[in-house]
N, C-alpha and C. Protein backbone atom coordinates (compact mmCIF):
# COMPACT_ATOMS: atom_id res chain seq x y z
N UNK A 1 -2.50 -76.40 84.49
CA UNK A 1 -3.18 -75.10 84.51
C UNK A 1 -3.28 -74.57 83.08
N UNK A 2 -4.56 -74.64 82.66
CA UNK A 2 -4.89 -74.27 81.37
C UNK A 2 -5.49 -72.37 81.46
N UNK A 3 -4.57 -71.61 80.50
CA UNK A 3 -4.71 -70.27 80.52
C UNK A 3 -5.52 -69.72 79.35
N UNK A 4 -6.57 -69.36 78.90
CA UNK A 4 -7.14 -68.56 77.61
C UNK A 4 -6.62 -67.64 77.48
N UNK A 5 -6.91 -67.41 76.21
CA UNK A 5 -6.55 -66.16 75.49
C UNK A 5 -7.59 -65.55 74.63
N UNK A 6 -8.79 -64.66 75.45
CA UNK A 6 -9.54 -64.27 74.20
C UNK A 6 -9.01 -63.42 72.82
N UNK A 7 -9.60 -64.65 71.94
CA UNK A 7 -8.77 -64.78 70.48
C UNK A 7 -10.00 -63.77 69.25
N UNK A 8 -10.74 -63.43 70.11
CA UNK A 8 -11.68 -62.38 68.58
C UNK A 8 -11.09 -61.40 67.43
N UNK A 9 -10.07 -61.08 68.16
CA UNK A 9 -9.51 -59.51 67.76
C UNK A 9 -8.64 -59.18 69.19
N UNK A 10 -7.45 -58.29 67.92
CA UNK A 10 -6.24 -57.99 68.65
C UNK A 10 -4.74 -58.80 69.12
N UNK A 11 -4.15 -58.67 69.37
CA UNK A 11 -2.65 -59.01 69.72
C UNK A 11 -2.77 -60.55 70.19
N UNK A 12 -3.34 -61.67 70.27
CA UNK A 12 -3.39 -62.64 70.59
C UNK A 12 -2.75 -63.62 70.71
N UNK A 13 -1.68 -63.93 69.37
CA UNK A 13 -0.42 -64.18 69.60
C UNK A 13 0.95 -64.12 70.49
N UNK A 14 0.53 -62.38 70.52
CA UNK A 14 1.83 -62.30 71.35
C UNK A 14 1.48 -62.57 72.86
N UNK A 15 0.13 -62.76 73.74
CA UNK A 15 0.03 -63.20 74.59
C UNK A 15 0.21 -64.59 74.44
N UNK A 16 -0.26 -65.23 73.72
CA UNK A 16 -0.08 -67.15 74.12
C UNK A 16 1.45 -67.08 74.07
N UNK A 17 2.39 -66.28 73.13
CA UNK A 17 3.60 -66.81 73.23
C UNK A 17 4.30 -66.38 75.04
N UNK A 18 4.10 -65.01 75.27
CA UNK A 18 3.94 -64.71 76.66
C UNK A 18 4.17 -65.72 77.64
N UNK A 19 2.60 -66.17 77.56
CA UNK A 19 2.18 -67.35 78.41
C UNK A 19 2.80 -68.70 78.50
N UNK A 20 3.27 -69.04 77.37
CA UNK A 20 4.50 -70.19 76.90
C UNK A 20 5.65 -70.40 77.29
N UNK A 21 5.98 -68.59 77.60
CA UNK A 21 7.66 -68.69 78.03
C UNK A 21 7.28 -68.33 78.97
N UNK A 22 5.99 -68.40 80.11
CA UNK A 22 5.66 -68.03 81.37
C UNK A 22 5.51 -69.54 82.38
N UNK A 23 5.65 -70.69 80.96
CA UNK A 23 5.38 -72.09 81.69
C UNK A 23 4.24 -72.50 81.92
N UNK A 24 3.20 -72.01 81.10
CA UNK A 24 1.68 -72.50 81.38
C UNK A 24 1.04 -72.59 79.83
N UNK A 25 0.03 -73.40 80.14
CA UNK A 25 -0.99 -74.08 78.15
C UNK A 25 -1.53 -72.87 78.67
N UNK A 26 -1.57 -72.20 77.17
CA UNK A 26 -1.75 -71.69 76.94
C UNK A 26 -2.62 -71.63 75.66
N UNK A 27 -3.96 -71.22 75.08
CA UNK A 27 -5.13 -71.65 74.57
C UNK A 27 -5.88 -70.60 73.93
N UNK A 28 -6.09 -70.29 72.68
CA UNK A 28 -6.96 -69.78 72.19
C UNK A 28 -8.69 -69.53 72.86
N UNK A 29 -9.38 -68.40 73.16
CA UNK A 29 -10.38 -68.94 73.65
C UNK A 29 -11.44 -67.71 72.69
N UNK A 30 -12.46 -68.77 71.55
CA UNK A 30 -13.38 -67.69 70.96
C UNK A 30 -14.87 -68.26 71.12
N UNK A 31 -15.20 -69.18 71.76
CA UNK A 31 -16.62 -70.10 71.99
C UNK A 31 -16.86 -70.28 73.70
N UNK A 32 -17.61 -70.16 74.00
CA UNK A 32 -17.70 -70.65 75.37
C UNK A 32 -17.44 -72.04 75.90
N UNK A 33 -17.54 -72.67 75.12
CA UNK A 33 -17.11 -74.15 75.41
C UNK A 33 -15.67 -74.05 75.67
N UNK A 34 -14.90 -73.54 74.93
CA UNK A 34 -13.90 -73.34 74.73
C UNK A 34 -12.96 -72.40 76.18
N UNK A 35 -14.07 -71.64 76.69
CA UNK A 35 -13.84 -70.97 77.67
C UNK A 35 -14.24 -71.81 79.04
N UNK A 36 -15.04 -72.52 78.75
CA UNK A 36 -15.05 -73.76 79.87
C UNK A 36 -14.17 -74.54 80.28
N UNK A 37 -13.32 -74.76 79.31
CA UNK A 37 -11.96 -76.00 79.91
C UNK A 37 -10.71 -74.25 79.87
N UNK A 38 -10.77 -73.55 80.44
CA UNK A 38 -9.44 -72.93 80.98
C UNK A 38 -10.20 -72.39 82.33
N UNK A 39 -8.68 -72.39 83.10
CA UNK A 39 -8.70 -71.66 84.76
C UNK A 39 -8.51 -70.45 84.66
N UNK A 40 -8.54 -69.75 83.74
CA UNK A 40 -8.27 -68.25 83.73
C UNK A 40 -8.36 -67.89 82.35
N UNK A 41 -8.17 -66.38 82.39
CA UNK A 41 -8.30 -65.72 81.12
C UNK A 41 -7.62 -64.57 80.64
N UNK A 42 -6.85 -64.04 79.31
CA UNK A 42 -6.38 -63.20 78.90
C UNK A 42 -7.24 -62.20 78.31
N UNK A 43 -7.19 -60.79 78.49
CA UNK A 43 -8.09 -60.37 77.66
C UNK A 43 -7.22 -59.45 76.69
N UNK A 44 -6.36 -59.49 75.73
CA UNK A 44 -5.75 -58.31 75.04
C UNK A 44 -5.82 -57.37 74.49
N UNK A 45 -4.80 -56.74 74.18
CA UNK A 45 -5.38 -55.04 73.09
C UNK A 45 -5.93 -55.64 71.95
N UNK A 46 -6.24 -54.07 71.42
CA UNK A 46 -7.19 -54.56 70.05
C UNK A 46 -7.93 -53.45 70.41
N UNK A 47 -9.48 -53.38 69.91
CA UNK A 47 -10.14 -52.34 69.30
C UNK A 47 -11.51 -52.68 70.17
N UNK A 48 -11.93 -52.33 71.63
CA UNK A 48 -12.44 -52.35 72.66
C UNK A 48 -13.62 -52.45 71.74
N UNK A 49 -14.52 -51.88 70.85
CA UNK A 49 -15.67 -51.71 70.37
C UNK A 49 -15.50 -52.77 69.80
N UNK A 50 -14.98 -53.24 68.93
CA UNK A 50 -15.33 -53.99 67.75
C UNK A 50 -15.39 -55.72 69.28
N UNK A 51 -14.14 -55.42 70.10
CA UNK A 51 -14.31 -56.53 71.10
C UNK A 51 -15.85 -56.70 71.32
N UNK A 52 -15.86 -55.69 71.97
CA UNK A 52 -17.66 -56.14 73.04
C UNK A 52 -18.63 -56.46 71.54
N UNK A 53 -18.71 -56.14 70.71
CA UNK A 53 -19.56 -56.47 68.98
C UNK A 53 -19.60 -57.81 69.38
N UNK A 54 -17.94 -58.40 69.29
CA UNK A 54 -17.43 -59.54 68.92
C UNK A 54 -18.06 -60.78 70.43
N UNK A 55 -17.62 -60.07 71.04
CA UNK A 55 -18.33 -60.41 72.45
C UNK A 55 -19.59 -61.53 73.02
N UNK A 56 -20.43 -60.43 72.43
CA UNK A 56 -21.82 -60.74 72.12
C UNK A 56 -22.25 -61.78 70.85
N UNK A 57 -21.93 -61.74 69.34
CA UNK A 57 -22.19 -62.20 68.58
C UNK A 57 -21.55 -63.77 68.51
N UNK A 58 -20.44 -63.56 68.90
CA UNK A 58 -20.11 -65.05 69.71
C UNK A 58 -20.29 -65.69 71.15
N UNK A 59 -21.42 -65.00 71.59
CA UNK A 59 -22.14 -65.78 72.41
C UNK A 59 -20.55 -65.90 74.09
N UNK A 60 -19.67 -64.73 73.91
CA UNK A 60 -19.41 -65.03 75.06
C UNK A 60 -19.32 -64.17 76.34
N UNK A 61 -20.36 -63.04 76.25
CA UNK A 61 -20.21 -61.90 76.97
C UNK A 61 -20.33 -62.22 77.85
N UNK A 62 -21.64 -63.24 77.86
CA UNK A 62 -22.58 -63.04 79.59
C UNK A 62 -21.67 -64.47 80.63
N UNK A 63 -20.97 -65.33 79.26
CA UNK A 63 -20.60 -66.47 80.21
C UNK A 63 -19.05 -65.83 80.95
N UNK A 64 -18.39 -65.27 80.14
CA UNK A 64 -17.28 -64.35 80.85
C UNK A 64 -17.53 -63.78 82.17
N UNK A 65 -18.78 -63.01 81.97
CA UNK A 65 -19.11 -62.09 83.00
C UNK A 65 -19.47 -63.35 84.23
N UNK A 66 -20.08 -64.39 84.03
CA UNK A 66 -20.48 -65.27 85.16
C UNK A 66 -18.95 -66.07 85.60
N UNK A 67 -18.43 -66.10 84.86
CA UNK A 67 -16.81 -66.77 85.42
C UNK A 67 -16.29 -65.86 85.99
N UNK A 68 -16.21 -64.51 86.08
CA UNK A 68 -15.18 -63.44 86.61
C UNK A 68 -16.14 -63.19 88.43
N UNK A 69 -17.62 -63.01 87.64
CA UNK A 69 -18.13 -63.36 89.23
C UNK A 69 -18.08 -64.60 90.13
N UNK A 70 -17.56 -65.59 89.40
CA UNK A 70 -17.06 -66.79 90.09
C UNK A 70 -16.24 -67.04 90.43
N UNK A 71 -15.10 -65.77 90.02
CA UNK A 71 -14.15 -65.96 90.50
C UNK A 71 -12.54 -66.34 89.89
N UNK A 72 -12.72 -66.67 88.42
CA UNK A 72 -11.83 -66.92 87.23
C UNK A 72 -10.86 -65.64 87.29
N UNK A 73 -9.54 -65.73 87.53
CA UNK A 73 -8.96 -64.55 87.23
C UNK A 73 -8.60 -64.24 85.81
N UNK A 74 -8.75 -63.10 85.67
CA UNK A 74 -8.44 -62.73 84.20
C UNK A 74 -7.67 -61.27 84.25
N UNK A 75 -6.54 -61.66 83.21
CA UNK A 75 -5.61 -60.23 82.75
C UNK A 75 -6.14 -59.57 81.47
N UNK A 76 -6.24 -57.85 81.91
CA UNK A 76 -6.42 -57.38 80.63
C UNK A 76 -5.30 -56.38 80.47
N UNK A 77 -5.23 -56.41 78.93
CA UNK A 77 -3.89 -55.15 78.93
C UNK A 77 -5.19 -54.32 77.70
N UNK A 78 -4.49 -52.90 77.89
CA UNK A 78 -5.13 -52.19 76.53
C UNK A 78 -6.82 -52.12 76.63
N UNK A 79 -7.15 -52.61 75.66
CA UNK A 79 -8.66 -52.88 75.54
C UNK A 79 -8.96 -53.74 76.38
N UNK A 80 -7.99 -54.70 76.93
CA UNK A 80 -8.74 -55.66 77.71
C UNK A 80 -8.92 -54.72 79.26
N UNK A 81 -8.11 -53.93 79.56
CA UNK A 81 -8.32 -52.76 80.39
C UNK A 81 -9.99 -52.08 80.50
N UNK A 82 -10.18 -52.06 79.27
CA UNK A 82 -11.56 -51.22 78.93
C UNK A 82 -12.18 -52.26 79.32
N UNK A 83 -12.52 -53.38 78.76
CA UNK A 83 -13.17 -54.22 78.57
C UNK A 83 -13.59 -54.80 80.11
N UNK A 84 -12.74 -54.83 81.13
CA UNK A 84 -12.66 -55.08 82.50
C UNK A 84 -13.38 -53.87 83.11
N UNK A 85 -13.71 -53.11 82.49
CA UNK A 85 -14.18 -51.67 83.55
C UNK A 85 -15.43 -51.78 83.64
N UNK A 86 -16.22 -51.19 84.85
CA UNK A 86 -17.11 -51.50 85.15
C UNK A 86 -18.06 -49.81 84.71
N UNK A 87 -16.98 -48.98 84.25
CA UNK A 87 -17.63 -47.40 83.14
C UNK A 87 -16.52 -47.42 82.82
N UNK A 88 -16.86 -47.08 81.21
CA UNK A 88 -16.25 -46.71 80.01
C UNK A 88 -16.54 -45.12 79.48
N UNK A 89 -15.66 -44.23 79.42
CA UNK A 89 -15.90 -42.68 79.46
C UNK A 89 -15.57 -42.90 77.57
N UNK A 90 -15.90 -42.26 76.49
CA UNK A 90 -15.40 -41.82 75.43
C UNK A 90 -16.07 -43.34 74.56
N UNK A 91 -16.39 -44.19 75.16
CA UNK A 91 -16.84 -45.50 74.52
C UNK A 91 -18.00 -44.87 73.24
N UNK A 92 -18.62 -46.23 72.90
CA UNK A 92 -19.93 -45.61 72.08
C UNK A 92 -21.01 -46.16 72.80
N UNK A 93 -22.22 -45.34 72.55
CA UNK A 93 -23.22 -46.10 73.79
C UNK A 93 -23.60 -47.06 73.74
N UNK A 94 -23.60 -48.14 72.53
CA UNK A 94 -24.06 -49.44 73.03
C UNK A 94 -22.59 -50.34 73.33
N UNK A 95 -21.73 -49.66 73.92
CA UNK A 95 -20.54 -50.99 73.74
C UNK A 95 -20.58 -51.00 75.54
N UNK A 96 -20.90 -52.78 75.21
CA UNK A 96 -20.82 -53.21 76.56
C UNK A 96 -19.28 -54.09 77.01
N UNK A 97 -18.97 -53.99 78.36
CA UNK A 97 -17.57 -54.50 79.38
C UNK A 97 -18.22 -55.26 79.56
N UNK A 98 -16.85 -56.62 80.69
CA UNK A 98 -17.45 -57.33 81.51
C UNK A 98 -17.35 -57.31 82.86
N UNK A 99 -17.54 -55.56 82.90
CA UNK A 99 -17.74 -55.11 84.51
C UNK A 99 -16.75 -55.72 85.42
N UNK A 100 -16.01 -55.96 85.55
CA UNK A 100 -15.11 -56.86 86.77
C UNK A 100 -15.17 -56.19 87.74
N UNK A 101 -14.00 -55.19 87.27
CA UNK A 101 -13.32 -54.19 87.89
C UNK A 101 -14.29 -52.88 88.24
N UNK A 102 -14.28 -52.18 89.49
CA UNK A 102 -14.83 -51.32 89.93
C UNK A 102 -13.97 -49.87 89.69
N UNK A 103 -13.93 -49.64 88.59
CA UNK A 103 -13.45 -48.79 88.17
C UNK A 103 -13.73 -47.75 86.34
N UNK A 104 -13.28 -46.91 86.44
CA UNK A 104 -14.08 -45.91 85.22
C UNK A 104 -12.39 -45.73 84.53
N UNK A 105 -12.52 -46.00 83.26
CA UNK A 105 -11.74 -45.76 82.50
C UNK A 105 -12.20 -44.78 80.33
N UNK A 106 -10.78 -44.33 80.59
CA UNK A 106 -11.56 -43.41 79.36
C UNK A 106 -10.63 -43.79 77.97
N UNK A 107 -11.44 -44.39 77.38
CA UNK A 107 -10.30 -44.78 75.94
C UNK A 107 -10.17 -43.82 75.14
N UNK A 108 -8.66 -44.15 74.50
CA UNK A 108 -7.64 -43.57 73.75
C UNK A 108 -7.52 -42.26 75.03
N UNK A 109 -7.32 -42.53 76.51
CA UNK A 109 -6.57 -41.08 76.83
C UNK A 109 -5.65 -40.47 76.90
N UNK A 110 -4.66 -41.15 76.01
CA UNK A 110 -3.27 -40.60 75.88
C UNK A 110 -3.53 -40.18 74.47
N UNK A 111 -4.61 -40.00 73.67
CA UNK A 111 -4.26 -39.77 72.44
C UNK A 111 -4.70 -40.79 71.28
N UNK A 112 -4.64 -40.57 70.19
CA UNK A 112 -4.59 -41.42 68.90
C UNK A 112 -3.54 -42.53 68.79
N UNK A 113 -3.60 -43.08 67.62
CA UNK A 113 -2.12 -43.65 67.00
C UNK A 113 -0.87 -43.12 67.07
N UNK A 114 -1.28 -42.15 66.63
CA UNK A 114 -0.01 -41.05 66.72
C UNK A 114 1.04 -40.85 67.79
N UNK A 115 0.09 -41.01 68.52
CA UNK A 115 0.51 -40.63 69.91
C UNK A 115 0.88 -41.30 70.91
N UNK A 116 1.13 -43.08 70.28
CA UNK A 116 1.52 -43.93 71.24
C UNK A 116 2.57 -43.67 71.39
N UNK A 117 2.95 -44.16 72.90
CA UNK A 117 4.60 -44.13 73.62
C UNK A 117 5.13 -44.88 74.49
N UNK A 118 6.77 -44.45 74.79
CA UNK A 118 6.84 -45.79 75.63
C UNK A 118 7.37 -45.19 77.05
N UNK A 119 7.29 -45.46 78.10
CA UNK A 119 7.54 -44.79 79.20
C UNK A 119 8.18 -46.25 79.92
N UNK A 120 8.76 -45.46 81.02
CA UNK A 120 9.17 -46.78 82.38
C UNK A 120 8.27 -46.01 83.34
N UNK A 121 7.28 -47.37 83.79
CA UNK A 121 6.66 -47.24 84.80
C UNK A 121 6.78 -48.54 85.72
N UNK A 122 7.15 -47.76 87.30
CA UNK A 122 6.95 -48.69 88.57
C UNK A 122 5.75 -49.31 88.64
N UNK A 123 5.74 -50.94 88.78
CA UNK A 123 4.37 -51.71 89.57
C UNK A 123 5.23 -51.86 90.47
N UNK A 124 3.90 -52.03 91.91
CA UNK A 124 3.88 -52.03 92.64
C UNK A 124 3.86 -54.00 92.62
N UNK A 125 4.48 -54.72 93.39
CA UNK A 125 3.93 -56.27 94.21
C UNK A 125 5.25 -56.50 92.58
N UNK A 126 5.54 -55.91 91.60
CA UNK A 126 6.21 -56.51 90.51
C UNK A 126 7.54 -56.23 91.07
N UNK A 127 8.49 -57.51 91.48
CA UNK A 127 10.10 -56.81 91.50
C UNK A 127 10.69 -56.73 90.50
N UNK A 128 11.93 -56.35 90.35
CA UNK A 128 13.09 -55.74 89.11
C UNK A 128 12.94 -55.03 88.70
N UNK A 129 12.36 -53.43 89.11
CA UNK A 129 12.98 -52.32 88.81
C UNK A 129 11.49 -51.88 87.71
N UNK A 130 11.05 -50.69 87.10
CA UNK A 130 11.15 -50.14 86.12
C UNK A 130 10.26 -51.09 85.05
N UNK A 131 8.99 -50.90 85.04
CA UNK A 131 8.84 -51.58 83.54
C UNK A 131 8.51 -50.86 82.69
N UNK A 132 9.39 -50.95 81.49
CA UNK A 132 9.25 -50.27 79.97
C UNK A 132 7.95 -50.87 79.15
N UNK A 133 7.23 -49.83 79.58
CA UNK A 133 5.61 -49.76 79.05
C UNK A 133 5.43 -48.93 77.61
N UNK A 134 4.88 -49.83 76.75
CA UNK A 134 4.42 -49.40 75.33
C UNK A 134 2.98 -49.25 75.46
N UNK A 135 2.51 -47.58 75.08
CA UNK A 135 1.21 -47.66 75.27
C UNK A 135 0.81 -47.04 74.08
N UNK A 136 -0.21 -47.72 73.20
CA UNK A 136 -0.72 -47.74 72.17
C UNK A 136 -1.98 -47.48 72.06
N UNK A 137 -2.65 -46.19 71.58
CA UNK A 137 -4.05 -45.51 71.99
C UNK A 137 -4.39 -46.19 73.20
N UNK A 138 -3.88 -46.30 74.26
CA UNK A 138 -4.16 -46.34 75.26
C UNK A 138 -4.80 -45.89 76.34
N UNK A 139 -5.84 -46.79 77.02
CA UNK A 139 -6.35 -45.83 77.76
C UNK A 139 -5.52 -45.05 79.63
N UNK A 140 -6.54 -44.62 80.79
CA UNK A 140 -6.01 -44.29 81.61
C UNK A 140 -7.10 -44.84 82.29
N UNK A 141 -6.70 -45.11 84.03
CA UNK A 141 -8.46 -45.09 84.91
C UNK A 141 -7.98 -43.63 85.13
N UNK A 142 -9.28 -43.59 85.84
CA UNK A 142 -9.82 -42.02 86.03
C UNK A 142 -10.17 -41.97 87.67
N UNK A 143 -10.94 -43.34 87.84
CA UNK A 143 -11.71 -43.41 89.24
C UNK A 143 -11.55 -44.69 89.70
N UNK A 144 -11.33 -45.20 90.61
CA UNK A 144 -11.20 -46.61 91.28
C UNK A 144 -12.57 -46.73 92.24
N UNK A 145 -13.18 -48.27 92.80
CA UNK A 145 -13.25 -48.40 93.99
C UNK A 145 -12.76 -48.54 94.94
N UNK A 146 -12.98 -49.04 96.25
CA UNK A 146 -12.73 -49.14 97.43
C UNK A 146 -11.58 -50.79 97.42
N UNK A 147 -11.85 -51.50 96.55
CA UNK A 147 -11.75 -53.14 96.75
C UNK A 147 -10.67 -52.18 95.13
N UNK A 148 -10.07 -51.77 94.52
CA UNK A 148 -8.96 -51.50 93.49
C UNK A 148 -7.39 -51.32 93.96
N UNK A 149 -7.13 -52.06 93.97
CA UNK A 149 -5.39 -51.43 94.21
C UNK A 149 -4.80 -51.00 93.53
N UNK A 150 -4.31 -49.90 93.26
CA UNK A 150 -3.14 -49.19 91.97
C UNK A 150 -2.26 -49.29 92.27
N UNK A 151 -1.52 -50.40 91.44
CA UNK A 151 -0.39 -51.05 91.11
C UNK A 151 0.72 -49.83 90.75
N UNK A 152 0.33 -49.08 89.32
CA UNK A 152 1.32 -48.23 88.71
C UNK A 152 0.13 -47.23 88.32
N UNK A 153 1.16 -45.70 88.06
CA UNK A 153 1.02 -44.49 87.77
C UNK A 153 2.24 -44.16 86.62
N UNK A 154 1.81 -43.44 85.54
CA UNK A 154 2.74 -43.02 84.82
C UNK A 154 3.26 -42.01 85.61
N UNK A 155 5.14 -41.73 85.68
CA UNK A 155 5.79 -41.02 86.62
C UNK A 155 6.21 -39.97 86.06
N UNK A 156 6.09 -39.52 84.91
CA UNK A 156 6.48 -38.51 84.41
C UNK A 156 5.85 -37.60 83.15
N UNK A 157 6.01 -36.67 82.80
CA UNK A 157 5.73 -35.91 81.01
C UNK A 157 3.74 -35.48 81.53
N UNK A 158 3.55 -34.95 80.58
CA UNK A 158 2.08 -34.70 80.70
C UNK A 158 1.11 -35.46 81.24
N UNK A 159 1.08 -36.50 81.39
CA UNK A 159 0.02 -37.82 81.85
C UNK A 159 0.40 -38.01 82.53
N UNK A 160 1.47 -37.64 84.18
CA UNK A 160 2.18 -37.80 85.28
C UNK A 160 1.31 -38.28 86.26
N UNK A 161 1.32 -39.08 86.59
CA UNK A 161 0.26 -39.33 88.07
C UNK A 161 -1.12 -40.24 87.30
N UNK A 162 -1.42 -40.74 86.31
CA UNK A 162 -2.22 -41.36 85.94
C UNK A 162 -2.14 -42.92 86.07
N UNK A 163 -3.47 -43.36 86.53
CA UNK A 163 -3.56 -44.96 86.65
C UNK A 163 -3.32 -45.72 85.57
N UNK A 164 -2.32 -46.56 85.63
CA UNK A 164 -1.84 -47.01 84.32
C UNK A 164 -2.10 -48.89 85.04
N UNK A 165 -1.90 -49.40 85.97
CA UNK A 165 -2.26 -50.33 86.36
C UNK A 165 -2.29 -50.48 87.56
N UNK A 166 -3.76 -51.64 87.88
CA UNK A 166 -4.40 -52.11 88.83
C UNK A 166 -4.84 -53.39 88.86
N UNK A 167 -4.92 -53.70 89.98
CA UNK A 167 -5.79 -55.08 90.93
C UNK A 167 -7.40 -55.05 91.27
N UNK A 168 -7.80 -55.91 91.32
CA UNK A 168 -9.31 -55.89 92.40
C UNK A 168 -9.42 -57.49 92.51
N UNK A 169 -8.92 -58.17 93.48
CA UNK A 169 -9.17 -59.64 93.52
C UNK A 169 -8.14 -60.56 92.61
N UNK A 170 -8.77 -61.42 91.92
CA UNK A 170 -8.29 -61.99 91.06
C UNK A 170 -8.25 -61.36 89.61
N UNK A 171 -8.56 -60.35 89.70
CA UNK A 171 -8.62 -59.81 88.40
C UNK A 171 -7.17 -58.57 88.03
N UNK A 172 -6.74 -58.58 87.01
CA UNK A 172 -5.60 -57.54 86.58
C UNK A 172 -5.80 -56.79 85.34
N UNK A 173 -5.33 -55.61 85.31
CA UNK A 173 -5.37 -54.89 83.99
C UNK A 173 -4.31 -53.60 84.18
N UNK A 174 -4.10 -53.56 82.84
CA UNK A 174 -2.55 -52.16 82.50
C UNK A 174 -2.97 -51.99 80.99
N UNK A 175 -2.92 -50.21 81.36
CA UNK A 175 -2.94 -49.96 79.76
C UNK A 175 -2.34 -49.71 79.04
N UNK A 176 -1.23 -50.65 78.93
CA UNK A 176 -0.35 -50.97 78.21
C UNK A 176 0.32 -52.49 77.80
N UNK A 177 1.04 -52.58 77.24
CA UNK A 177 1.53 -53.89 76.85
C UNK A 177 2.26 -54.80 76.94
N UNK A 178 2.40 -55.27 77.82
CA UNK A 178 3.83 -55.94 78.25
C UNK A 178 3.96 -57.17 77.07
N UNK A 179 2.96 -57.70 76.55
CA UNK A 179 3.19 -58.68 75.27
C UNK A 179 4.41 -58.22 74.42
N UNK A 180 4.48 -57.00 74.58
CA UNK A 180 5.14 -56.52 72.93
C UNK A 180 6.72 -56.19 73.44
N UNK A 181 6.66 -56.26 74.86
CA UNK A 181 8.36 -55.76 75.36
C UNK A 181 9.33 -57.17 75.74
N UNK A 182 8.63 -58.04 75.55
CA UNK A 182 10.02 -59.35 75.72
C UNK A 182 10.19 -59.32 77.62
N UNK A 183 9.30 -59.00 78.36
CA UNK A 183 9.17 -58.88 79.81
C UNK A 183 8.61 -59.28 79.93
N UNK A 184 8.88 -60.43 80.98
CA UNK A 184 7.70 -61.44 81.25
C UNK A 184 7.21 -61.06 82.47
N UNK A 185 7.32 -60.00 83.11
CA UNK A 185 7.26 -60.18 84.35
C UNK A 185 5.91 -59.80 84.89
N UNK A 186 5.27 -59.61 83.81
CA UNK A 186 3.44 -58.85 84.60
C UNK A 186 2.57 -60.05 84.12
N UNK A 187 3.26 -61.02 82.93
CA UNK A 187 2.67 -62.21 82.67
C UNK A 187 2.57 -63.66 83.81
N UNK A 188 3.78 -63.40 84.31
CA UNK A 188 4.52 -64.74 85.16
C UNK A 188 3.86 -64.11 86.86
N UNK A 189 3.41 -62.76 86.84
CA UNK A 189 2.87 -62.15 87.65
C UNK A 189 1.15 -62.84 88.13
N UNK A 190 0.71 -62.75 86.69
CA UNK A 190 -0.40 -63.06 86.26
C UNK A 190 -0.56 -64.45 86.44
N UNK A 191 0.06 -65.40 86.03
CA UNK A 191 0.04 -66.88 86.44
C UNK A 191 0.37 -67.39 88.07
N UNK A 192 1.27 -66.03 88.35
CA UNK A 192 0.92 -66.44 90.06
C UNK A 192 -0.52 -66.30 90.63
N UNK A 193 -0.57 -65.69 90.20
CA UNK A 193 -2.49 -65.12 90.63
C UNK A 193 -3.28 -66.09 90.54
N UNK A 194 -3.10 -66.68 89.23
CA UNK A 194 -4.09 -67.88 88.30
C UNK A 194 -3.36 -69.16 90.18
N UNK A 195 -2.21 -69.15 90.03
CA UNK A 195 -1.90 -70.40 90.92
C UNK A 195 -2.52 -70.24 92.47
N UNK A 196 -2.83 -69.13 93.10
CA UNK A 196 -3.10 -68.81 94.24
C UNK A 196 -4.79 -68.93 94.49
N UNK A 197 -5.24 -68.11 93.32
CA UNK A 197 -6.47 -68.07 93.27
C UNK A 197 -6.72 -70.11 93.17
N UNK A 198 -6.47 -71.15 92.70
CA UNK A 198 -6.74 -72.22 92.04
C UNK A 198 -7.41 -73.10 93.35
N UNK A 199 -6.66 -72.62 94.98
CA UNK A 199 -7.18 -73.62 95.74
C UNK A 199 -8.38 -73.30 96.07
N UNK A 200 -8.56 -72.23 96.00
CA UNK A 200 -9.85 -70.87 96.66
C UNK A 200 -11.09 -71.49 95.39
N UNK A 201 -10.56 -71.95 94.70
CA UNK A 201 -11.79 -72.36 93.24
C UNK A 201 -12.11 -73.79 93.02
């Protein structure tokens, strides 16, 4: 089971290493060819605009978008959150997602740089308690569809009750980071998905 990692921009590293101590190849992915030989996909933080730029100019927006409708599961954390939404609130108007997810999300809604933090937030389907979430201009959803499951809500302080992570199919996203906390557990989460989804594909 070969896992990508879209590698344009952003934290990329710390997902393949993730994915390494999750027991799966784990793979750089910045060409479509390249996105052809993996069963799934990472999408990480980083800088949602400059992503979808990057997206396009390397020729891999539209083939992403035809693998996720085919059915490829893919994790986004952060921007890859944005990047999975099917409306982007606060975006700039030409920055295009790859729609997955039926859902509206609004970047940086916790704030600037400044203003990143770290909270413990409950997922839902995740056991052991409590995950210590680092969220870094991070965004929030706002609105789900019908086919979205919300996983986690931040549980406390001003942003109390906000969608912090969700499901729709084979697809995952949290706007936050589990790369950066030494917790494998939304990664090894994520490779169950990749393994379940694999007979169905």
């Amino acid at each position: 089971m070969n896992i990508g990692v879209l590698a344009l921009q952003g934290d990329v590293r710390e997902h393949l290493s993730a994915l390494a101590e999750s027991d799966v190849l784990a793979r750089p992915v910045r060409r479509p060819e390249e996105l052809a030989g993996v069963d799934a996909l990472v999408v990480p933080g980083g800088e949602s605009t400059t992503m979808s730029n990057l997206a396009i100019n390397f020729g891999l927006l539209d083939p992403i978008r035809k693998r996720i409708a085919d059915g490829m599961p893919v994790y986004g954390s952060c921007a890859g959150m944005i990047m999975l939404a099917s409306t982007v609130l606060d975006g700039r108007p030409d920055q295009e997602s790859f729609q997955g997810m039926e859902m509206t999300v609004r970047r940086n809604a916790f704030g600037r740089q400044v203003d990143s933090f770290e909270a413990d937030v409950a997922i839902a389907d995740i056991p052991g308690g409590d995950f210590h979430a680092v969220f870094i201009r991070a965004p929030w959803v706002e609105q789900v569809g019908p086919d979205v499951q919300v996983l986690g809500r931040v549980a406390s302080g001003a942003a109390a009750g906000r969608i912090v992570a969700v499901r729709q199919g084979n697809l995952l996203a949290t706007a936050f980071h589990p790369e950066l906390t030494g917790d494998l557990r939304v990664h090894r989460y994520f490779v169950e998905m990749v393994r379940q989804a694999a007979p169905a594909r």
